[in-house]
PDB file of N, CA and C in Angstrom:
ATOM      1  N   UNK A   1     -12.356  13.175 -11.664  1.00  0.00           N
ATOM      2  CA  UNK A   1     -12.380  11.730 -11.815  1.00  0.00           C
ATOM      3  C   UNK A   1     -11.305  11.122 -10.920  1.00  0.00           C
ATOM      4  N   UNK A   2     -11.668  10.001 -10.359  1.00  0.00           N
ATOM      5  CA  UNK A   2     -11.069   9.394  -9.600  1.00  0.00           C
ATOM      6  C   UNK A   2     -10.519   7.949 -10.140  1.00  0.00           C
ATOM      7  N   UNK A   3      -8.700   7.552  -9.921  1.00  0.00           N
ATOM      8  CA  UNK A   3      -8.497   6.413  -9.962  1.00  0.00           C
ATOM      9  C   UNK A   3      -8.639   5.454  -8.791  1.00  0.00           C
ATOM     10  N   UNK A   4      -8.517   3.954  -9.268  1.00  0.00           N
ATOM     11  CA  UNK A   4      -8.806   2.976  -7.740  1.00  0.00           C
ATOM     12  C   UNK A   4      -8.479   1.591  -8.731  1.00  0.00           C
ATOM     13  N   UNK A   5      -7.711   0.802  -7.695  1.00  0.00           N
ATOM     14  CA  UNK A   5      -7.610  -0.784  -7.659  1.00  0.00           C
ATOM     15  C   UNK A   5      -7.675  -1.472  -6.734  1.00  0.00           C
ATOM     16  N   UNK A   6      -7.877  -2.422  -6.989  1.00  0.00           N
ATOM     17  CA  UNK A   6      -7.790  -3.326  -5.589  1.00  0.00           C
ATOM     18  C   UNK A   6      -6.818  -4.128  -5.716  1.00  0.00           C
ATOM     19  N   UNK A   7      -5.768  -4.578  -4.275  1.00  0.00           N
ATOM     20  CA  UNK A   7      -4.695  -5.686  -4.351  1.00  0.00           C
ATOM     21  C   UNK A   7      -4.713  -6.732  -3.342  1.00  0.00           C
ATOM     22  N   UNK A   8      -4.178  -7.523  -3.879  1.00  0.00           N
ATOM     23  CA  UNK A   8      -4.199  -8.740  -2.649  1.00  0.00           C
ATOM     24  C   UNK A   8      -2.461  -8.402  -1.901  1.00  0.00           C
ATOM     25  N   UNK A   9      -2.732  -8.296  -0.905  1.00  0.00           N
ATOM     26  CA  UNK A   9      -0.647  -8.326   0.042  1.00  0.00           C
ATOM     27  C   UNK A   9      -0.805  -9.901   0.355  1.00  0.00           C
ATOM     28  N   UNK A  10       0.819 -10.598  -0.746  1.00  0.00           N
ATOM     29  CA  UNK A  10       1.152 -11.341  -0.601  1.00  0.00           C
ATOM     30  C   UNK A  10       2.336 -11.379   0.635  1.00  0.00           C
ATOM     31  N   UNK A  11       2.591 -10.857   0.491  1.00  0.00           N
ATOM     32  CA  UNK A  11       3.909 -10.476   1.539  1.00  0.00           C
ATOM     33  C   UNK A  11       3.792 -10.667   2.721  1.00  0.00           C
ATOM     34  N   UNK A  12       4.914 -11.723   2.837  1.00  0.00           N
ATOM     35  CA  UNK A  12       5.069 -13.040   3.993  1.00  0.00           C
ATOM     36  C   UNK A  12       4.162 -12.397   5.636  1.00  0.00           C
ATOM     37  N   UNK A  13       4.501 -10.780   5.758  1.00  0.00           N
ATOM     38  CA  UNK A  13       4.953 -10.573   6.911  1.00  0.00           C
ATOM     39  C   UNK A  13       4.176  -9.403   7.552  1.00  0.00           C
ATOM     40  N   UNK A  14       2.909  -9.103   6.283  1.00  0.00           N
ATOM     41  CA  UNK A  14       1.879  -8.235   6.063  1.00  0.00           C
ATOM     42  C   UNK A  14       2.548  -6.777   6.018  1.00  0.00           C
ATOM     43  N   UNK A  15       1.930  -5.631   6.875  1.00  0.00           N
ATOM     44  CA  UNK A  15       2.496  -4.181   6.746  1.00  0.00           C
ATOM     45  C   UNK A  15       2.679  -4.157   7.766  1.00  0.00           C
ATOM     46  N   UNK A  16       4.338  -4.195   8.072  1.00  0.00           N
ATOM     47  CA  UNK A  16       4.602  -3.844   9.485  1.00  0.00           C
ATOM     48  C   UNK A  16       5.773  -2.305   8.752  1.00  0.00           C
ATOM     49  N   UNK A  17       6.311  -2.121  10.057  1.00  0.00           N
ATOM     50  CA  UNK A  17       6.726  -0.252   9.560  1.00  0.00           C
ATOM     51  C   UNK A  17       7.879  -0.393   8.534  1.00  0.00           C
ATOM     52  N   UNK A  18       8.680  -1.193   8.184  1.00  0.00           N
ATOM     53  CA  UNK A  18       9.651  -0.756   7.170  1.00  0.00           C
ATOM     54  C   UNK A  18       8.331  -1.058   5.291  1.00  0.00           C
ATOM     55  N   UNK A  19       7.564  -2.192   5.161  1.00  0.00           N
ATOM     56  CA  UNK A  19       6.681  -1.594   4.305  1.00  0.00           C
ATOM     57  C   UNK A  19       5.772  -0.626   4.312  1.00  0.00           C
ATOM     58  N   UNK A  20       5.317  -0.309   5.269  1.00  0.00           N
ATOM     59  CA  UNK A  20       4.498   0.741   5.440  1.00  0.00           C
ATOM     60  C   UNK A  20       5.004   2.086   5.235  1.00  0.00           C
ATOM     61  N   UNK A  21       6.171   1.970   5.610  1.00  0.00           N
ATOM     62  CA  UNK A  21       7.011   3.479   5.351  1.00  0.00           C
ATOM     63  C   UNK A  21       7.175   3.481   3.957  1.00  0.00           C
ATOM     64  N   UNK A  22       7.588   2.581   3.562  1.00  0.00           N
ATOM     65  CA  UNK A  22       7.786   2.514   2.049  1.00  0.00           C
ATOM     66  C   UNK A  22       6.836   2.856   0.796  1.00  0.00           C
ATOM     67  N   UNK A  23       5.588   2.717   1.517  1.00  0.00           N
ATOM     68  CA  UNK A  23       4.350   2.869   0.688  1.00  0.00           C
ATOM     69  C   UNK A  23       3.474   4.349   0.965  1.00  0.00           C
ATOM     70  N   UNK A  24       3.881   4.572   1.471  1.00  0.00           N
ATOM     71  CA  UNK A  24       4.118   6.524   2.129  1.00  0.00           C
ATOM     72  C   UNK A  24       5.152   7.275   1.618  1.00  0.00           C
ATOM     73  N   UNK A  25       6.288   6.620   1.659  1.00  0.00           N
ATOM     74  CA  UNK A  25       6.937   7.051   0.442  1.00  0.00           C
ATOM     75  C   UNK A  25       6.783   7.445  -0.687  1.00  0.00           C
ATOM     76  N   UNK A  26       6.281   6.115  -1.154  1.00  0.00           N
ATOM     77  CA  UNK A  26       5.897   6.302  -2.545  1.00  0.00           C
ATOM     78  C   UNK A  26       4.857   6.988  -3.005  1.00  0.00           C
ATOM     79  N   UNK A  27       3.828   7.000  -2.177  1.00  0.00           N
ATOM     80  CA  UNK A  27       2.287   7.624  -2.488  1.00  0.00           C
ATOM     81  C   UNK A  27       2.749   9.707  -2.138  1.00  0.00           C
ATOM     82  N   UNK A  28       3.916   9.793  -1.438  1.00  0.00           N
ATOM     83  CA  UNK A  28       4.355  10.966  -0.646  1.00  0.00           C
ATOM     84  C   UNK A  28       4.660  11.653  -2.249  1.00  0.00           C
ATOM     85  N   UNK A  29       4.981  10.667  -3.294  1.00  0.00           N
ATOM     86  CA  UNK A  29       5.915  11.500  -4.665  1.00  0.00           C
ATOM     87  C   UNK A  29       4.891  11.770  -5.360  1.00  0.00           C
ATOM     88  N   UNK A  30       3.462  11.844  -4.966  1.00  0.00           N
ATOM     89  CA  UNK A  30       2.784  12.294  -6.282  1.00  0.00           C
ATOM     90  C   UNK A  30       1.374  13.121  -5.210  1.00  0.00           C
ATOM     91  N   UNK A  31       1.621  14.433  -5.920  1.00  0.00           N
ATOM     92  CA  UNK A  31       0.537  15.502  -5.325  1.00  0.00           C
ATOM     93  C   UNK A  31      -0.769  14.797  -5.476  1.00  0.00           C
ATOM     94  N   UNK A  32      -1.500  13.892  -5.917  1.00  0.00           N
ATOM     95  CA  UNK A  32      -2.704  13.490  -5.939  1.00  0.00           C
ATOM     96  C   UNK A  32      -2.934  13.033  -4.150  1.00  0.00           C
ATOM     97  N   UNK A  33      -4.240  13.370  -3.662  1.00  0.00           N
ATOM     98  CA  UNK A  33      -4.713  12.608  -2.702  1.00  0.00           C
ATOM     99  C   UNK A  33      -4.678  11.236  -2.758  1.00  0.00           C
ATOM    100  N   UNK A  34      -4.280  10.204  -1.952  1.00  0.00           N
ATOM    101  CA  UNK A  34      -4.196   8.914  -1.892  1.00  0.00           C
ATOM    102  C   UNK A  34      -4.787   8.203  -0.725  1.00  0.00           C
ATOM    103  N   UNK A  35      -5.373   7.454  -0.764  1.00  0.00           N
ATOM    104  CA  UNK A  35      -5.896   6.939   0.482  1.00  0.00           C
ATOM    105  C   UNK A  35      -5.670   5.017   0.345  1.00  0.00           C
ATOM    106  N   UNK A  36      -5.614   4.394   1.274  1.00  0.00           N
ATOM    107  CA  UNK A  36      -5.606   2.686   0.900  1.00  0.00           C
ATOM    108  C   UNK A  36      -6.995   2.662   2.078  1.00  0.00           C
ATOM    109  N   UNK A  37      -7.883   1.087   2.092  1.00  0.00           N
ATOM    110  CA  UNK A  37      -8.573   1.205   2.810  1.00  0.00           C
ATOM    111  C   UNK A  37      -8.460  -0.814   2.814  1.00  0.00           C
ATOM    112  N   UNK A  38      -8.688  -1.104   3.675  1.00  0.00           N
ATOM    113  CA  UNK A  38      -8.399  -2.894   3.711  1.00  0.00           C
ATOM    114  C   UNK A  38      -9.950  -3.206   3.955  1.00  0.00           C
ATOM    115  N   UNK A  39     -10.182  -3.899   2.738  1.00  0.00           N
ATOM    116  CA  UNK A  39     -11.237  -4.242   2.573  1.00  0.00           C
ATOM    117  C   UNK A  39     -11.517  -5.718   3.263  1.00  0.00           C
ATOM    118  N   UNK A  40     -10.791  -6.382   3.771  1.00  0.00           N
ATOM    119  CA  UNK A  40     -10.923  -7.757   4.360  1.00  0.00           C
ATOM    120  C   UNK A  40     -11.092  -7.414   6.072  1.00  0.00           C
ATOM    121  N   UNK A  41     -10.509  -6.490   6.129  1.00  0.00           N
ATOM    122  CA  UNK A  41     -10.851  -5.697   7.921  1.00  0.00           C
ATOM    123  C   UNK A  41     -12.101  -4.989   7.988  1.00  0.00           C
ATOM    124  N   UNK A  42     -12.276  -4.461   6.499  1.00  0.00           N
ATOM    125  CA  UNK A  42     -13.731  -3.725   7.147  1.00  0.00           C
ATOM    126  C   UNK A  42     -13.253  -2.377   7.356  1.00  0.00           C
ATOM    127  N   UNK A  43     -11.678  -1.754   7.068  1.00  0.00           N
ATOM    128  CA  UNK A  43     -11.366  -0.657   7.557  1.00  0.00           C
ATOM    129  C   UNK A  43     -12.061   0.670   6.756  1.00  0.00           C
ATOM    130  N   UNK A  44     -12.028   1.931   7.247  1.00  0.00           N
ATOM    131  CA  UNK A  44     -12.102   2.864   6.164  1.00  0.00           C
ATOM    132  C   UNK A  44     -10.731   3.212   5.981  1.00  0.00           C
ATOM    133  N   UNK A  45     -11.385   3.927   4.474  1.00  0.00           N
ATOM    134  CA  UNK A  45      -9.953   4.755   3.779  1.00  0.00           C
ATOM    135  C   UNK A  45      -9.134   5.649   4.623  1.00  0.00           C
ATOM    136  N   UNK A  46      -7.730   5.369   4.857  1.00  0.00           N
ATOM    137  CA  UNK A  46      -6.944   6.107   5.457  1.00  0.00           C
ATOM    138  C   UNK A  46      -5.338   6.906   4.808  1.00  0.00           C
ATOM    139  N   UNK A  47      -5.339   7.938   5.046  1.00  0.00           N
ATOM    140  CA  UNK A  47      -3.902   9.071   4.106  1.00  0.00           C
ATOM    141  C   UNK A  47      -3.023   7.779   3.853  1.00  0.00           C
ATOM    142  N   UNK A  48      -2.693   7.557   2.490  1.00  0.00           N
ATOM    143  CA  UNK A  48      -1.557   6.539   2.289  1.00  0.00           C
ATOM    144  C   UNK A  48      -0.299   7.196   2.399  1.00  0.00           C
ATOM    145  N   UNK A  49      -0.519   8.678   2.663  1.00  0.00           N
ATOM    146  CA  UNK A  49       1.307   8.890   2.628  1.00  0.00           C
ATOM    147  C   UNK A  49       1.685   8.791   4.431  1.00  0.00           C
ATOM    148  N   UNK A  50       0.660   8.602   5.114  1.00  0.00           N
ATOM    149  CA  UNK A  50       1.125   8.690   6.515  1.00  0.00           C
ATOM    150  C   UNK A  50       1.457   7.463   6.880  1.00  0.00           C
ATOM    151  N   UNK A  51       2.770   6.785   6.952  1.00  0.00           N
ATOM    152  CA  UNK A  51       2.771   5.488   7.491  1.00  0.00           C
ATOM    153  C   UNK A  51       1.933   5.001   8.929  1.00  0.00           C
ATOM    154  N   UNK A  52       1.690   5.752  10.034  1.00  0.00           N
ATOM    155  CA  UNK A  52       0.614   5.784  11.184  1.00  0.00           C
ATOM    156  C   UNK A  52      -0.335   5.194  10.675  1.00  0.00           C
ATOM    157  N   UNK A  53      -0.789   5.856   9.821  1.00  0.00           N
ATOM    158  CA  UNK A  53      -2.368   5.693   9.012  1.00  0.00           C
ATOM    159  C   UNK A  53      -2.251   4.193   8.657  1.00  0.00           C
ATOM    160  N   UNK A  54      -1.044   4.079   7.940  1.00  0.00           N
ATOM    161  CA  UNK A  54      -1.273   2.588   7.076  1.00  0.00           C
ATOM    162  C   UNK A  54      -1.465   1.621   7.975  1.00  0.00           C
ATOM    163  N   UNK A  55      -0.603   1.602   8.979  1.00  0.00           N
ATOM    164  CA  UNK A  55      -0.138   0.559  10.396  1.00  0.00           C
ATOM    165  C   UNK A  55      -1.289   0.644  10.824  1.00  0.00           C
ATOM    166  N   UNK A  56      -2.023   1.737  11.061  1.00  0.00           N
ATOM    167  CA  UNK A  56      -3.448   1.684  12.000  1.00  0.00           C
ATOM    168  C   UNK A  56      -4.380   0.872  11.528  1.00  0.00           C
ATOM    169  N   UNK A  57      -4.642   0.620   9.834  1.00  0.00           N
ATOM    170  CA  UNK A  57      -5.754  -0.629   9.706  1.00  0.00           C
ATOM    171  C   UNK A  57      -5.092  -1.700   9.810  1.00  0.00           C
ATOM    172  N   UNK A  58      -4.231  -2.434  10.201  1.00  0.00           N
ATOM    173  CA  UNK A  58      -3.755  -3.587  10.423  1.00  0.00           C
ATOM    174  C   UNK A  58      -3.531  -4.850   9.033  1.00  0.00           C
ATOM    175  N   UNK A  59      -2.911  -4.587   8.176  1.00  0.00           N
ATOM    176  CA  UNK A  59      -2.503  -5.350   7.160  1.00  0.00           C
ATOM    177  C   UNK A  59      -1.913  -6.361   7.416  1.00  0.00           C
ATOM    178  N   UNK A  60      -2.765  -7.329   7.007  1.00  0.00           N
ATOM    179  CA  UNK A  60      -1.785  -9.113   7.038  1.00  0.00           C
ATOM    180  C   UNK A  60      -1.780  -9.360   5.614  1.00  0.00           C
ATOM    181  N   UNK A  61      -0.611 -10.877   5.413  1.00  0.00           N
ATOM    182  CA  UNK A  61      -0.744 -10.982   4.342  1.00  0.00           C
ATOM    183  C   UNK A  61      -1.898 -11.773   4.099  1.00  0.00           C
ATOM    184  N   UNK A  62      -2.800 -11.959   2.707  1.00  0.00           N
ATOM    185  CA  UNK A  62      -3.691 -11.963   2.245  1.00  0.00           C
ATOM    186  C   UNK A  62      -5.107 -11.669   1.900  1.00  0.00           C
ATOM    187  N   UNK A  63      -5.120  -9.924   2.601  1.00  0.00           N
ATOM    188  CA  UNK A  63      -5.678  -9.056   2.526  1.00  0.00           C
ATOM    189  C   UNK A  63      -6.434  -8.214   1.390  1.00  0.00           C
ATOM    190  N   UNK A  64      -7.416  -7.945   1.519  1.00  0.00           N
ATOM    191  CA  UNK A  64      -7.464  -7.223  -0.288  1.00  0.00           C
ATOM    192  C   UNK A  64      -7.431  -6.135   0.098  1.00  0.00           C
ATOM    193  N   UNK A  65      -7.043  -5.095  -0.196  1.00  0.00           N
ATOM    194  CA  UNK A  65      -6.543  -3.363  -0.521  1.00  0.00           C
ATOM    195  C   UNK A  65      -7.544  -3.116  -1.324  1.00  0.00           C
ATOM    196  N   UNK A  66      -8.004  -1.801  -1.408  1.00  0.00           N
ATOM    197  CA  UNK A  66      -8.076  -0.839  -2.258  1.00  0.00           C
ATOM    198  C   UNK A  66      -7.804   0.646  -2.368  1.00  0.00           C
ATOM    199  N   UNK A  67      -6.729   0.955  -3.534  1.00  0.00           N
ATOM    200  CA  UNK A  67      -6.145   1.759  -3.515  1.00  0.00           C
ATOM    201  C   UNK A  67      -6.827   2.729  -4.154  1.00  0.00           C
ATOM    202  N   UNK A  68      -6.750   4.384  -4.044  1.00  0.00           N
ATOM    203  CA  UNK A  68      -7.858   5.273  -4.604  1.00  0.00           C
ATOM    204  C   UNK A  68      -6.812   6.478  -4.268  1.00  0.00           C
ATOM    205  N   UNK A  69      -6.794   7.094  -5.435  1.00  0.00           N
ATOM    206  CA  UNK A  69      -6.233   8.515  -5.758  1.00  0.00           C
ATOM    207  C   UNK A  69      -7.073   9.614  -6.269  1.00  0.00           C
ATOM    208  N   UNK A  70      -6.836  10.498  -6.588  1.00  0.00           N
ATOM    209  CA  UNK A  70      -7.668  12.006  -7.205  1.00  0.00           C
ATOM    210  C   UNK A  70      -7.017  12.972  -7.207  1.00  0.00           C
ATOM    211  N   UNK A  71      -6.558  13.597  -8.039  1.00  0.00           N
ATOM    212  CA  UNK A  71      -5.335  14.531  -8.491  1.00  0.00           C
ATOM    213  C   UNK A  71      -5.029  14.357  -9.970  1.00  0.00           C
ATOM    214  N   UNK A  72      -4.338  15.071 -10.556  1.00  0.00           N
ATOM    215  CA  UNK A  72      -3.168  14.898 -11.651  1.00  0.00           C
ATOM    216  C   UNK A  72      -2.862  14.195 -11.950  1.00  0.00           C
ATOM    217  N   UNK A  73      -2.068  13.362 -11.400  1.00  0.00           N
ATOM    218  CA  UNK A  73      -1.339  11.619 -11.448  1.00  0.00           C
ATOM    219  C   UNK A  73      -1.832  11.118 -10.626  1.00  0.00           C
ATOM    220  N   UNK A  74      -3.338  10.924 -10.778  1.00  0.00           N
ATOM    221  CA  UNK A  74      -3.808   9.751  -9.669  1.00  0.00           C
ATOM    222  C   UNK A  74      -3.413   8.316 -10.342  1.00  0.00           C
ATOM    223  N   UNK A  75      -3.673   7.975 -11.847  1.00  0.00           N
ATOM    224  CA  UNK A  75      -3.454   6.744 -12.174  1.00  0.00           C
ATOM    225  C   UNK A  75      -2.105   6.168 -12.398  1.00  0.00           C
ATOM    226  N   UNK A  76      -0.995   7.670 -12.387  1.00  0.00           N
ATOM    227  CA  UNK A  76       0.404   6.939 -11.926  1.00  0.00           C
ATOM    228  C   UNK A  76       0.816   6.392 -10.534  1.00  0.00           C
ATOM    229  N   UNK A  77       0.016   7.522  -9.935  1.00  0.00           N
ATOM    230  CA  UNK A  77       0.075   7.514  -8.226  1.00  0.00           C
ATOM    231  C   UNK A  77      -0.826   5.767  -7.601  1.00  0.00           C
ATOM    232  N   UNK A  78      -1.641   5.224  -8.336  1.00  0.00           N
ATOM    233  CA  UNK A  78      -2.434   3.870  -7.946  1.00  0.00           C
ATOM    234  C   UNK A  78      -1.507   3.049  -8.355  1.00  0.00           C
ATOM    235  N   UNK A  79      -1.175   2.758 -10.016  1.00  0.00           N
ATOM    236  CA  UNK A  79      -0.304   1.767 -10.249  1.00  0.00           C
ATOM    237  C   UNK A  79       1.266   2.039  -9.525  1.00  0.00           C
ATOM    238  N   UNK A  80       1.965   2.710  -9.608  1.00  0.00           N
ATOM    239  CA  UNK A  80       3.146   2.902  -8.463  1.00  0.00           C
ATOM    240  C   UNK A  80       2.939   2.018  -7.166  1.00  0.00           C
ATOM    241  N   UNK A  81       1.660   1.913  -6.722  1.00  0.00           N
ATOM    242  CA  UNK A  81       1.848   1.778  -5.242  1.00  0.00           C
ATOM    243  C   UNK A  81       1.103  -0.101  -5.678  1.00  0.00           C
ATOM    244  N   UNK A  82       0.333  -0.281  -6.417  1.00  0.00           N
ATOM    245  CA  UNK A  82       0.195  -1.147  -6.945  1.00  0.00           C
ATOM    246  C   UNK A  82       1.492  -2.176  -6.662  1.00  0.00           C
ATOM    247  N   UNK A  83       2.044  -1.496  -7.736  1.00  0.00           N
ATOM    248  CA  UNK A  83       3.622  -2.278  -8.653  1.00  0.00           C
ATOM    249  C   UNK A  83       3.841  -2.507  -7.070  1.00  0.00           C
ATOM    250  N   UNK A  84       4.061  -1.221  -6.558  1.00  0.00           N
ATOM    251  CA  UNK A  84       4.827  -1.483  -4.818  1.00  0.00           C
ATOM    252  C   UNK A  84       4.600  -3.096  -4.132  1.00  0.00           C
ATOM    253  N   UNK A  85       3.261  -3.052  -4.189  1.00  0.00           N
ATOM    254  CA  UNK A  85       2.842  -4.162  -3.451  1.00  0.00           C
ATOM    255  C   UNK A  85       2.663  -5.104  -4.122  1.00  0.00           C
ATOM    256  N   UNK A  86       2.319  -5.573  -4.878  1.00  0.00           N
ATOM    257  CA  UNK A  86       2.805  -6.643  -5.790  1.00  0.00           C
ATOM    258  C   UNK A  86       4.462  -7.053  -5.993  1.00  0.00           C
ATOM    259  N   UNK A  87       5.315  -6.294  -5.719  1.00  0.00           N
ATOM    260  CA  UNK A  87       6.785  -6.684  -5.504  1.00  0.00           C
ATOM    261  C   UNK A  87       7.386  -7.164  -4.224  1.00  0.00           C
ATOM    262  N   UNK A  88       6.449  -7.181  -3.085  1.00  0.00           N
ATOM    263  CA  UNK A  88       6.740  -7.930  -1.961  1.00  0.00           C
ATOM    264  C   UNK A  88       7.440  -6.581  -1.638  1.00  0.00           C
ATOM    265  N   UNK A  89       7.377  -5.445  -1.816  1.00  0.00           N
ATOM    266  CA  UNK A  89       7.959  -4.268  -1.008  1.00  0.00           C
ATOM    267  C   UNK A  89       9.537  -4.838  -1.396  1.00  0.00           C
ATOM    268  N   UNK A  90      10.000  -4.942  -2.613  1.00  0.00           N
ATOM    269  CA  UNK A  90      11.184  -5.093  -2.607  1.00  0.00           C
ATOM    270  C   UNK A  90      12.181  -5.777  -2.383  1.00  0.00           C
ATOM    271  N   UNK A  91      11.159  -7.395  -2.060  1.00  0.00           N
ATOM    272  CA  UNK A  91      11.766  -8.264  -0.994  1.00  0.00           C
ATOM    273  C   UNK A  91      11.362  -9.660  -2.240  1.00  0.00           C
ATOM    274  N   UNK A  92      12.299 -10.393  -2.119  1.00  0.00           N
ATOM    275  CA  UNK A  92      11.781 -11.977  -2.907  1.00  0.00           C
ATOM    276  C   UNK A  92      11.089 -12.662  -1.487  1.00  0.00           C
ATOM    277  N   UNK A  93      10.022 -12.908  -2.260  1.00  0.00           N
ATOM    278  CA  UNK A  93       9.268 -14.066  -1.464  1.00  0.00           C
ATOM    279  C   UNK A  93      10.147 -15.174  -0.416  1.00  0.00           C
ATOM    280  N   UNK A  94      10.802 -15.522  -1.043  1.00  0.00           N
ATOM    281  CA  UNK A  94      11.753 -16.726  -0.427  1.00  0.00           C
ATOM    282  C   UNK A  94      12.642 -16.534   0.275  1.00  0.00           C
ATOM    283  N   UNK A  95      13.212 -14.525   0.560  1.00  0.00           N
ATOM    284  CA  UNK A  95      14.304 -14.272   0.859  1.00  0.00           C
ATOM    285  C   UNK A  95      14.637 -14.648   2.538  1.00  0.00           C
ATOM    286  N   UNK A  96      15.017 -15.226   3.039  1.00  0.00           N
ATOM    287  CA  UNK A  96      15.781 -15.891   4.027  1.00  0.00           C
ATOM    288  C   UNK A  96      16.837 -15.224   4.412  1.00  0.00           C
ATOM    289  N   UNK A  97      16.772 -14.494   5.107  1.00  0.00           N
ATOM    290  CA  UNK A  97      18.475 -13.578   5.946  1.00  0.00           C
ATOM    291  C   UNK A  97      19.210 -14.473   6.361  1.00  0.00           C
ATOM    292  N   UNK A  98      20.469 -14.591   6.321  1.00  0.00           N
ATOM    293  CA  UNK A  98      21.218 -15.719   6.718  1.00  0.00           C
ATOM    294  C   UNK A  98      21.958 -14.731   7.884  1.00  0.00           C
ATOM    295  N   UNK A  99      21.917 -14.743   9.252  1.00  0.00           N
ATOM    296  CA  UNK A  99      23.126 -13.884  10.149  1.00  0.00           C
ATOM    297  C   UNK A  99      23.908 -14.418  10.648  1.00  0.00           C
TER     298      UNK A  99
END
């Protein structure tokens, strides 16, 4: 049996490589197969732990995702990466670098 969700990326600045790494990361901590596939591009499913992979379907923000695991902890391994992206990758919406 297989888990899967779909997400919208709010995040200002879509998947460029410091989220993308991050979400390879995270999908990297759980032995289940993981794949994301951007359903607003038309992309197919590609390895979510390879950041290459992620960058290669081209994520902007307001995109819909769907995320899909199969393993052991596939349904920790979906919501994890879920939560991920729904948190702006760690970032407040509003956050403004001041240099």
């Amino acid at each position: 049996m297989a888990a899967s969700t779909e997400v919208v990326v709010a995040y200002r600045d879509g998947l460029h490589a410091r989220p993308a790494t991050l979400l390879a990361k995270t999908a990297a901590a759980f032995s289940s197969t993981i794949t994301i596939e951007n359903l607003t591009q038309g992309s197919k499913p590609v390895n979510a732990k390879s950041p290459l992979t992620i960058l290669s379907i081209g994520i902007q923000r307001n995109d819909r995702l769907r995320i899909a695991a199969a393993g052991e902890d596939e349904q920790e391994a979906v919501e994890a990466i879920a939560r991920l992206i729904a948190s702006n990758f760690g970032e407040a919406e509003g956050d403004e670098r001041q240099e």
